[in-house]
N, C-alpha and C. Protein backbone atom coordinates (compact mmCIF):
# COMPACT_ATOMS: atom_id res chain seq x y z
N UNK A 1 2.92 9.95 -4.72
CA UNK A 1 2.53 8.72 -5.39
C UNK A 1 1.30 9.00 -6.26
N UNK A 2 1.37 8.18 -7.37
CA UNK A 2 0.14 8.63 -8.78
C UNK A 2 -0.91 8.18 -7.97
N UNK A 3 -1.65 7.06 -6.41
CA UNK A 3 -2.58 6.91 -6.06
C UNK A 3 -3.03 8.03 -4.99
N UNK A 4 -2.39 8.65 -4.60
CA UNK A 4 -2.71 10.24 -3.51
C UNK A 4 -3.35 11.24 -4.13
N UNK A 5 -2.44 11.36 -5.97
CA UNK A 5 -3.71 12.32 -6.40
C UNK A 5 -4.09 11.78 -7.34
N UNK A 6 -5.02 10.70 -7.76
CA UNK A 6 -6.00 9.84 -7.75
C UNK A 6 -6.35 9.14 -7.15
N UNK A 7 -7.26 9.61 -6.18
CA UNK A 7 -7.74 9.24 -4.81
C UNK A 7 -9.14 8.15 -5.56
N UNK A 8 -9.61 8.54 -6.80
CA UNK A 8 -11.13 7.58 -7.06
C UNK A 8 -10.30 6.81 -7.78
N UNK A 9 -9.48 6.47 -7.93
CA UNK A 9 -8.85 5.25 -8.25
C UNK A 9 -9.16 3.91 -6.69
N UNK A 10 -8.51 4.47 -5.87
CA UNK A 10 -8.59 4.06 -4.11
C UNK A 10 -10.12 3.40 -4.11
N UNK A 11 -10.59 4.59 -4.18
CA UNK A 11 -12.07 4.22 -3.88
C UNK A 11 -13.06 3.02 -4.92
N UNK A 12 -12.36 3.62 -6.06
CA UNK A 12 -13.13 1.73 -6.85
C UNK A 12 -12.21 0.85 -7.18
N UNK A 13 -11.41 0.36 -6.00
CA UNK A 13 -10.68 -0.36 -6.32
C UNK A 13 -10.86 -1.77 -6.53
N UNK A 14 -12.59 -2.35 -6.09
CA UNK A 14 -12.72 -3.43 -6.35
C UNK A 14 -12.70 -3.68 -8.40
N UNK A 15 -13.22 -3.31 -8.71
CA UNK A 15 -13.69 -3.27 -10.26
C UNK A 15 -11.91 -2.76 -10.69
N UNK A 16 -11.25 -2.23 -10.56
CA UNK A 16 -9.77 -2.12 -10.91
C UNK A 16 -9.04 -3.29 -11.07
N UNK A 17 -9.54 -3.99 -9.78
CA UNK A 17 -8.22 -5.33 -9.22
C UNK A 17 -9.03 -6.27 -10.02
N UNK A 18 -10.20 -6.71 -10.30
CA UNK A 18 -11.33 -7.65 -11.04
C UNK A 18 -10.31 -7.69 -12.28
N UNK A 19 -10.81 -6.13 -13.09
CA UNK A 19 -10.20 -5.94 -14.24
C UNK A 19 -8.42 -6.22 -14.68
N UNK A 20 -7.98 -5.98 -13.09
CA UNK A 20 -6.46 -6.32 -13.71
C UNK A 20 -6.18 -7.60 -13.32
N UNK A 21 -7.09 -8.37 -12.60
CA UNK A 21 -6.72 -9.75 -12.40
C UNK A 21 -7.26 -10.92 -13.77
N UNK A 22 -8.19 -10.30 -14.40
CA UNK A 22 -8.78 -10.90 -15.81
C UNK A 22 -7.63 -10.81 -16.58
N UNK A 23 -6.95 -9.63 -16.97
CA UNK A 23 -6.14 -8.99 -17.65
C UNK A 23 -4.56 -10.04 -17.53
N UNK A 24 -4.57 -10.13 -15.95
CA UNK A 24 -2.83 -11.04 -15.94
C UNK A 24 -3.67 -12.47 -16.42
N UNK A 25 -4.71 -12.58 -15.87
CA UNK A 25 -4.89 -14.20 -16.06
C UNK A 25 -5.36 -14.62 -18.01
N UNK A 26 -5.74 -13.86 -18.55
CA UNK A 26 -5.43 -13.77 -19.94
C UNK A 26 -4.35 -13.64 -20.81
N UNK A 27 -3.38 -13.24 -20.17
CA UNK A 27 -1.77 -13.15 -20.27
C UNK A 27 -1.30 -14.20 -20.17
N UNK A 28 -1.54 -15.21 -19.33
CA UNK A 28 -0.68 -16.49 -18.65
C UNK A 28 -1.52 -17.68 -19.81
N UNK A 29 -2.90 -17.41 -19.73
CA UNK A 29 -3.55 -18.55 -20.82
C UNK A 29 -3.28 -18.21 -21.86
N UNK A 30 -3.05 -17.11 -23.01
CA UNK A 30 -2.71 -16.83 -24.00
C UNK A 30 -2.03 -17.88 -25.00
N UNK A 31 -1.96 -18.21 -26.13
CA UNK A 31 -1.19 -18.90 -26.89
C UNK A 31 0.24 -18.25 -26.94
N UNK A 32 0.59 -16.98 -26.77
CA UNK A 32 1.74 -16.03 -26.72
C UNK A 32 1.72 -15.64 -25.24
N UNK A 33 2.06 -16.66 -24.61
CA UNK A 33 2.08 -16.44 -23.13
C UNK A 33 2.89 -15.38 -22.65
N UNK A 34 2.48 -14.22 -21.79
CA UNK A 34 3.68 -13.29 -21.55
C UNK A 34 3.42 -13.23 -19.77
N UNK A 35 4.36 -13.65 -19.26
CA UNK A 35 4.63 -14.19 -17.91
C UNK A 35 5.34 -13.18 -16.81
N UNK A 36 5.49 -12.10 -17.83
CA UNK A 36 6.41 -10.77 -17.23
C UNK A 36 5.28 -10.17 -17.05
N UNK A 37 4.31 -9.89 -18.18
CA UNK A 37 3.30 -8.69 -18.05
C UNK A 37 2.67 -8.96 -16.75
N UNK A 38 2.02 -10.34 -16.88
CA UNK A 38 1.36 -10.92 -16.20
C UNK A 38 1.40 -10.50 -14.84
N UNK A 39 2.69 -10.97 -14.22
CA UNK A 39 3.46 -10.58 -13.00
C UNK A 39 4.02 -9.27 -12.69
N UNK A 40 3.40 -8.28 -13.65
CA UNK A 40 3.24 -7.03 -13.09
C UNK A 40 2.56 -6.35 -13.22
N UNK A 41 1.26 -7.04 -14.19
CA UNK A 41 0.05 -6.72 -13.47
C UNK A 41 -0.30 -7.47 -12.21
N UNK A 42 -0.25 -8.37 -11.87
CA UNK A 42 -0.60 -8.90 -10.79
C UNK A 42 -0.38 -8.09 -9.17
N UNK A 43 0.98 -7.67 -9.70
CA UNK A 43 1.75 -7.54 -8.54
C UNK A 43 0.87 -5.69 -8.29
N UNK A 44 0.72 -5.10 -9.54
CA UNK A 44 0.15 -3.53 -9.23
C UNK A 44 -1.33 -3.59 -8.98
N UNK A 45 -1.99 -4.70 -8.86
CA UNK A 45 -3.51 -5.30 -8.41
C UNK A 45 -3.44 -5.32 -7.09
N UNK A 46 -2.24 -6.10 -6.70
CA UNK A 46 -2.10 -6.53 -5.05
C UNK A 46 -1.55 -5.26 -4.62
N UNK A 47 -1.11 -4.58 -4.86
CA UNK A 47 -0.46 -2.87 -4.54
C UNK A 47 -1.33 -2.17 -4.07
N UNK A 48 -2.23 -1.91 -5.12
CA UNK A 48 -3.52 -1.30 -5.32
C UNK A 48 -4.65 -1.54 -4.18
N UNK A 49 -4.85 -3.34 -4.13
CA UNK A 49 -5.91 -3.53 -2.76
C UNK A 49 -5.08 -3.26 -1.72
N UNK A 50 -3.51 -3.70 -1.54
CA UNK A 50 -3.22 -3.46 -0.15
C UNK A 50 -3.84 -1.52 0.18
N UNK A 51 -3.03 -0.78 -0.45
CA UNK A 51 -3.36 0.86 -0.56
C UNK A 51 -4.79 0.71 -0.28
N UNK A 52 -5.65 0.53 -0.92
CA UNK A 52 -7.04 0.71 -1.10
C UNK A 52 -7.39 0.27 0.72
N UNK A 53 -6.88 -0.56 1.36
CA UNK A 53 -7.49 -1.63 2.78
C UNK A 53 -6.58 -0.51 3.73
N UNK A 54 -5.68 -0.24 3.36
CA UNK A 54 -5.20 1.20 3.88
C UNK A 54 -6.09 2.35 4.53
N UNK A 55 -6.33 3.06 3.06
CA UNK A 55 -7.36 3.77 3.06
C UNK A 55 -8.70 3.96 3.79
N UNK A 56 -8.74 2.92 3.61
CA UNK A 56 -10.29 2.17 4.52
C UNK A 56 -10.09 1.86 6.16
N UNK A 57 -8.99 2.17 6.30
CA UNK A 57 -8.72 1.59 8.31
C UNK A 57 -8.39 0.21 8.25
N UNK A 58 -8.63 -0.63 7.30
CA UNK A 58 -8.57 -2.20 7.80
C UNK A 58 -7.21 -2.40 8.13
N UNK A 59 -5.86 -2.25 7.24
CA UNK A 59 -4.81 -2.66 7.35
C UNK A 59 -4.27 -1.96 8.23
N UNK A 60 -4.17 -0.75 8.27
CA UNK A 60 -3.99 0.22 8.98
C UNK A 60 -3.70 1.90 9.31
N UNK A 61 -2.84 2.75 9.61
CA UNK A 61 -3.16 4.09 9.66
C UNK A 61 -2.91 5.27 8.78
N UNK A 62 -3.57 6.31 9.13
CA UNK A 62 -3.15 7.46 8.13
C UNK A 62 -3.12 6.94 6.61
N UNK A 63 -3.91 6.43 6.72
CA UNK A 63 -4.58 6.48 5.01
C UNK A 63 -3.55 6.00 4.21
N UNK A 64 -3.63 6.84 3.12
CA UNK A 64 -2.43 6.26 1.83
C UNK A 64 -1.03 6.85 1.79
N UNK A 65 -0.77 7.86 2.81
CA UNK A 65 0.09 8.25 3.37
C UNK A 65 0.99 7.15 4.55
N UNK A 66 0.32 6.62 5.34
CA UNK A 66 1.03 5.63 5.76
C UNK A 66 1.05 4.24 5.17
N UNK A 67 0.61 4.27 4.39
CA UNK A 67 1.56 2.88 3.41
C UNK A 67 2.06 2.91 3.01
N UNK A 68 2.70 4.73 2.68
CA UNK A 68 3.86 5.09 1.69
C UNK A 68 5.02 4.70 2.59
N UNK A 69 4.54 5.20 3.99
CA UNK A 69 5.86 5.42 4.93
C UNK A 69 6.09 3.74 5.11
């Protein structure tokens, strides 16, 4: 997975998810609303923190390896 070997991706993932949550929510207010992008950035934000809470022990084990599994 492209986040195993970019591991400092993991690690600043707060300022990532900020930036891609500005990013969908500028998408959806737009005068050229695009509702697809939006919803997949959104969805690779929430990807990203789940992996990232992984990583960290909170969610749970073996790192970013077991969220693959």
């Amino acid at each position: 997975m492209y986040l195993q070997d970019n591991s400092e991706l993991v690690t600043n993932y707060k300022s990532l998810v900020k930036v891609m949550e500005l990013i969908a929510e500028s998408n959806v207010k737009s005068s050229e609303m695009n509702e697809v992008l939006a919803m997949k950035i959104h969805y690779l934000a929430f990807m990203l923190k789940k992996c990232a809470r992984w990583h960290e022990g909170l969610d749970g084990k073996d790192g970013i390896d077991g969220f693959i599994k």
